[in-house]
C-alpha atoms as a PDB file:
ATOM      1  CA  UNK A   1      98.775  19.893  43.663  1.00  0.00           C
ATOM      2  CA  UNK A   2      95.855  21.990  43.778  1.00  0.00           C
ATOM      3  CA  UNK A   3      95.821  25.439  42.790  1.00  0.00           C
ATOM      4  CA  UNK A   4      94.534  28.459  44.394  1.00  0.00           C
ATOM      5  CA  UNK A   5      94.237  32.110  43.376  1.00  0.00           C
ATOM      6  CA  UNK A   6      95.341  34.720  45.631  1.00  0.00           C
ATOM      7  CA  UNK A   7      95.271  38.343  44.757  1.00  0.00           C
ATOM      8  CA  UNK A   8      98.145  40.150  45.274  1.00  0.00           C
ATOM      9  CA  UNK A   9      97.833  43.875  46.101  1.00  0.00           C
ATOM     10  CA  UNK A  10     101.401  46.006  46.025  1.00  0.00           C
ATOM     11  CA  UNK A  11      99.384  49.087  47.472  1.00  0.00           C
ATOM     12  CA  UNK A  12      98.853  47.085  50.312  1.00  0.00           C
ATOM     13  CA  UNK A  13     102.378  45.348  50.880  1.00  0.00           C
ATOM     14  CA  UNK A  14     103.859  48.991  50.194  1.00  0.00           C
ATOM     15  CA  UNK A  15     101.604  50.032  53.549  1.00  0.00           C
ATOM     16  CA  UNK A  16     102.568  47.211  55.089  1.00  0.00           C
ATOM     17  CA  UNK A  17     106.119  47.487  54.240  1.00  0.00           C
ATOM     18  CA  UNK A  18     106.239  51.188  55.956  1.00  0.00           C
ATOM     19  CA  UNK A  19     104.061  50.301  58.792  1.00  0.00           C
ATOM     20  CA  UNK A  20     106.614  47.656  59.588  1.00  0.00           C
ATOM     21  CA  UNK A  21     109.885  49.794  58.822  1.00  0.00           C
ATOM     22  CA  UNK A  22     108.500  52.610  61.064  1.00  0.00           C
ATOM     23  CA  UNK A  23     107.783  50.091  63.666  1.00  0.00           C
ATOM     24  CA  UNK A  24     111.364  49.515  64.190  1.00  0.00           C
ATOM     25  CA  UNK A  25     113.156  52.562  63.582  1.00  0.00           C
ATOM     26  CA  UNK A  26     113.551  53.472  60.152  1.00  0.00           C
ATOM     27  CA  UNK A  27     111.675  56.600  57.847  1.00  0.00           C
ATOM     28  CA  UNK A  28     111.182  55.147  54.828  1.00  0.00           C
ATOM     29  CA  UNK A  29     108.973  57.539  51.854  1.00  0.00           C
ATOM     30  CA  UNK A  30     106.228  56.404  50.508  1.00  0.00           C
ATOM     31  CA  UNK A  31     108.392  56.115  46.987  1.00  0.00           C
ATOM     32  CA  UNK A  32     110.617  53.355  49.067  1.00  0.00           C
ATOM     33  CA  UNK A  33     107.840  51.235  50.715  1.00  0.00           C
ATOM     34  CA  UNK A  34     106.144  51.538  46.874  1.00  0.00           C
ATOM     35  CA  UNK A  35     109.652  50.075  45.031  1.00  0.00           C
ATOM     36  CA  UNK A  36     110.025  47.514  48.398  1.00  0.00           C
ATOM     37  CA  UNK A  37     106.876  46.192  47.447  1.00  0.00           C
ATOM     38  CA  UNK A  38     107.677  45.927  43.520  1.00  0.00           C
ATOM     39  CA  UNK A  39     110.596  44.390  44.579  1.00  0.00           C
ATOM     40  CA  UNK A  40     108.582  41.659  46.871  1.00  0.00           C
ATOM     41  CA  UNK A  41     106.027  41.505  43.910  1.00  0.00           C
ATOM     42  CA  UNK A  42     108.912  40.755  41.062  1.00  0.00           C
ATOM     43  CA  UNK A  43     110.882  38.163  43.578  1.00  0.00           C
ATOM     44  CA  UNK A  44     107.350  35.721  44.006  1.00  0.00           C
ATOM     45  CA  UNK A  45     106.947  35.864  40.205  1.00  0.00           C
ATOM     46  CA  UNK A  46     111.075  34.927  40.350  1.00  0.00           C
ATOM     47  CA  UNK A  47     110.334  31.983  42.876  1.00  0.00           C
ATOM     48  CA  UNK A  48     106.713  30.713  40.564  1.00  0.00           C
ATOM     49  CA  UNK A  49     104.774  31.612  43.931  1.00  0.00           C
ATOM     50  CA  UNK A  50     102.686  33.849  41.536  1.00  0.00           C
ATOM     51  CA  UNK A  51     102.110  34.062  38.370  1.00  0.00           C
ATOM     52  CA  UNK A  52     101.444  37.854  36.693  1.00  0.00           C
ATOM     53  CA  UNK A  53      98.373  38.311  34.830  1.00  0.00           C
ATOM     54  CA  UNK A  54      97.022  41.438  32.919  1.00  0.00           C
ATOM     55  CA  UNK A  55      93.697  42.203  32.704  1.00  0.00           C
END
């Protein structure tokens, strides 16, 4: 299997997140979009899509 890295940016799924929500009804904060996208972030790790790494 070969291996790629992909950088994952939760700043940018949280704006993508409330982009998306507003699109079809909904008024999420910006504190919801943030902890939808943690929760996206934490699920990949959960399903070894990603891997976390600190720099």
């Amino acid at each position: 299997m070969r291996e790629t890295e992909l950088f994952i940016d939760t700043e940018e799924i949280a704006e993508f997140f409330y982009r998306e929500l507003i699109k079809r009804g909904f008024t999420p904060t910006e504190l919801e979009s943030e902890e939808l996208a943690d929760i996206t972030f934490d699920y990949l790790i959960s399903k070894c899509i990603i891997e976390e790494w600190d720099e």
